[in-house]
N, C-alpha and C. Protein backbone atom coordinates (compact mmCIF):
# COMPACT_ATOMS: atom_id res chain seq x y z
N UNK A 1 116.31 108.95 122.00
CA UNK A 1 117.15 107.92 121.43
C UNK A 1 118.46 108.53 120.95
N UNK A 2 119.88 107.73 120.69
CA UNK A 2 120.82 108.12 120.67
C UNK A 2 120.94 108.69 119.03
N UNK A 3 121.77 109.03 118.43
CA UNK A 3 121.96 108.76 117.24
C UNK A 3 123.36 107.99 116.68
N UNK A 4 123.20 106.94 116.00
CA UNK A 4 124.08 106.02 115.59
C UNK A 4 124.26 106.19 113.68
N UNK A 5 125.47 105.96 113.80
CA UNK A 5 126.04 106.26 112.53
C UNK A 5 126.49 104.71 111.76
N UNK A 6 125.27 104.24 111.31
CA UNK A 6 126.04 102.48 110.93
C UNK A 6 126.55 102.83 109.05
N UNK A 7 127.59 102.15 109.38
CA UNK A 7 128.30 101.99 108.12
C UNK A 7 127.44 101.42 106.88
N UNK A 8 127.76 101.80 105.86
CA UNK A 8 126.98 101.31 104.49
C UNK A 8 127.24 99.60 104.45
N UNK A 9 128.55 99.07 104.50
CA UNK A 9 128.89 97.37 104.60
C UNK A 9 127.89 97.20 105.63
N UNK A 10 127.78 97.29 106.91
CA UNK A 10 126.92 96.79 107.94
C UNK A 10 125.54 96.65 107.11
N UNK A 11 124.98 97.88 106.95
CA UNK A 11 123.34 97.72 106.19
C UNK A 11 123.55 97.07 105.27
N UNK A 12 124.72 96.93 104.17
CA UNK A 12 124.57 95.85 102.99
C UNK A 12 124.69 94.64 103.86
N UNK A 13 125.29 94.57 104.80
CA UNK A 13 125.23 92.97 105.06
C UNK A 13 123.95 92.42 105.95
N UNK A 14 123.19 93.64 106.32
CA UNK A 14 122.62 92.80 106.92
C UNK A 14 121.15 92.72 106.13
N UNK A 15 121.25 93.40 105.40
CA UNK A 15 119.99 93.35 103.90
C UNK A 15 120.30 91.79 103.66
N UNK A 16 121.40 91.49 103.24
CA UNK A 16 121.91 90.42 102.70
C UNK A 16 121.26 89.23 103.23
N UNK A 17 121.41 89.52 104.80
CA UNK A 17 121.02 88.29 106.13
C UNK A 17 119.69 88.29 105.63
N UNK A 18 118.95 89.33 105.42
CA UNK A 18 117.63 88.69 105.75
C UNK A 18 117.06 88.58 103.76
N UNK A 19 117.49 89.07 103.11
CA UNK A 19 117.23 87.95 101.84
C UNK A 19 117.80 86.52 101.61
N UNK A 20 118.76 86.19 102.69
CA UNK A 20 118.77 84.36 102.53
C UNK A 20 118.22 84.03 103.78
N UNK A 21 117.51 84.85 104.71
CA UNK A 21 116.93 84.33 105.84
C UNK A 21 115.51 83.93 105.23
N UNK A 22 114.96 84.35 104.40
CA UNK A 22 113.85 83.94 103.45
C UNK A 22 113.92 83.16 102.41
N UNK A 23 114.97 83.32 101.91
CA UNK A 23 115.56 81.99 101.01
C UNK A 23 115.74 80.67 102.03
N UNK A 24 116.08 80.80 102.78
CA UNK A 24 116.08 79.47 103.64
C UNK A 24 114.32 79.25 104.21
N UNK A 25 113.88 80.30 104.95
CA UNK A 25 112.00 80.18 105.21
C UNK A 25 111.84 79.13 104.29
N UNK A 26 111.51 79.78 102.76
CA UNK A 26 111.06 79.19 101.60
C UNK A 26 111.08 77.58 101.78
N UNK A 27 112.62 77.31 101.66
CA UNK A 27 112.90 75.78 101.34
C UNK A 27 112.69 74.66 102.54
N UNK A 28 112.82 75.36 103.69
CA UNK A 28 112.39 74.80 105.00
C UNK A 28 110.69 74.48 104.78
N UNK A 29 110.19 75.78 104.22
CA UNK A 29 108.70 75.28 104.24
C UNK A 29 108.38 73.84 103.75
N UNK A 30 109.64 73.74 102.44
CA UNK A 30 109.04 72.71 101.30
C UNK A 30 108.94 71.22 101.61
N UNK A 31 109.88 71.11 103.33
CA UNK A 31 110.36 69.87 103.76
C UNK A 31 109.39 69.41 104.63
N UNK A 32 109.10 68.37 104.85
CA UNK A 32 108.02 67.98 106.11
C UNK A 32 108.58 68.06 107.16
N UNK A 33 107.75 68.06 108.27
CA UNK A 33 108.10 68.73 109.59
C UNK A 33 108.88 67.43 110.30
N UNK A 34 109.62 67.80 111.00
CA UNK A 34 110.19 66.84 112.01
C UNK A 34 109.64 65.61 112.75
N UNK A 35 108.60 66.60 113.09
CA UNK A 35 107.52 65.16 113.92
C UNK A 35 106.76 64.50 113.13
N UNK A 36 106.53 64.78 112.34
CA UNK A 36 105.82 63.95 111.19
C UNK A 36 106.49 62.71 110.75
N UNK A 37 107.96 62.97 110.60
CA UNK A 37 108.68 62.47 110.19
C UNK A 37 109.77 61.31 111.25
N UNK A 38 109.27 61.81 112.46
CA UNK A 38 109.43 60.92 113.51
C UNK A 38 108.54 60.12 114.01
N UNK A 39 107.45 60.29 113.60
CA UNK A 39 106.10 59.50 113.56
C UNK A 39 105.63 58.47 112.51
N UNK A 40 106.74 58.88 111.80
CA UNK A 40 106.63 57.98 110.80
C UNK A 40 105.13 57.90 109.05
N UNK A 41 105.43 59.46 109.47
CA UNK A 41 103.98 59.74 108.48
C UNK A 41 104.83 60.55 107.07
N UNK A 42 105.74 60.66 107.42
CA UNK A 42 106.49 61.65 106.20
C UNK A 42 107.88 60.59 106.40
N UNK A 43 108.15 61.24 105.28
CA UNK A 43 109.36 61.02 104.92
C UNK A 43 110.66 62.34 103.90
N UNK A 44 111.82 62.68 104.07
CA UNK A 44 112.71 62.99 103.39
C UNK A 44 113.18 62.67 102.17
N UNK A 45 112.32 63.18 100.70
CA UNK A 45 113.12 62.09 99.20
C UNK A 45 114.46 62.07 99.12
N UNK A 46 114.99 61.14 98.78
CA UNK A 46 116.19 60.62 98.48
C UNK A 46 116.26 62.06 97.34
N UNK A 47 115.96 62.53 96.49
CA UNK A 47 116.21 63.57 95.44
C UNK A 47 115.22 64.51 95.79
N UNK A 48 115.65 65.59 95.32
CA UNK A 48 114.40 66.75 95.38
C UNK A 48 114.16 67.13 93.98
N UNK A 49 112.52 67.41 94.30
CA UNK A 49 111.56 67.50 92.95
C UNK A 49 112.40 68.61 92.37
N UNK A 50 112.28 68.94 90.98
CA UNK A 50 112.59 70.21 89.74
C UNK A 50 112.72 70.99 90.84
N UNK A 51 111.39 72.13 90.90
CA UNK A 51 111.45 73.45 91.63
C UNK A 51 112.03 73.27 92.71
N UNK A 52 112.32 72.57 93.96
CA UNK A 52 113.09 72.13 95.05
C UNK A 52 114.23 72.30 94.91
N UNK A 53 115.24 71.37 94.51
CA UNK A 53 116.19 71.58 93.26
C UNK A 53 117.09 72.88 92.99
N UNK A 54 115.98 73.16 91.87
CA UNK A 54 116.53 74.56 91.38
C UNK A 54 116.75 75.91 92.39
N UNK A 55 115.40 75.96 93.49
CA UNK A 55 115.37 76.82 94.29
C UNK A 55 117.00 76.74 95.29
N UNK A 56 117.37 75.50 95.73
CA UNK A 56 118.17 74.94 96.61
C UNK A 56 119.71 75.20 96.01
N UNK A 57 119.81 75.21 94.67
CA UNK A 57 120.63 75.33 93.77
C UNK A 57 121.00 76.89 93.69
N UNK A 58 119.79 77.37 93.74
CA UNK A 58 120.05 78.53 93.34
C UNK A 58 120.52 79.80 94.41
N UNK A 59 119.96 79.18 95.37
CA UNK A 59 120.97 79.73 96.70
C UNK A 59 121.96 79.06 97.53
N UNK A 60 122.90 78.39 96.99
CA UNK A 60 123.91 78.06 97.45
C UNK A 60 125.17 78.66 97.20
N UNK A 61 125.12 79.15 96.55
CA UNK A 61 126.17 80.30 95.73
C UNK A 61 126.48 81.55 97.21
N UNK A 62 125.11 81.73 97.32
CA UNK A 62 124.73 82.62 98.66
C UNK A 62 125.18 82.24 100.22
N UNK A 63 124.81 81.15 100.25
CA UNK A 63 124.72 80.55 101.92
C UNK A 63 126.36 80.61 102.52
């Protein structure tokens, strides 16, 4: 294998990518699935619960 010299910004940024790539996992989990919701078995709340919310809130600063 070669040896590559990646810059410190590159690894900070891409640390970065994947702690809001899990911050997003998280909140995606919290939503019902698509087909469910095209099937007419779920639905999207008009508001999101407290912890929903706060979590959603709290990484937007980030995104």
């Amino acid at each position: 294998m070669a040896d590559y010299e990646f810059s410190d910004d590159l690894v900070a940024a891409q640390r970065a990518f994947y702690v809001q790539q899990a911050v997003i996992e998280r909140l995606t989990a919290l939503e019902p699935r698509p087909t469910l919701i095209a099937a007419g078995k779920a639905s999207v709340p008009e508001k999101l619960s407290g912890p929903v919310r706060k979590s959603f809130e709290g990484s937007r600063g980030c995104l």
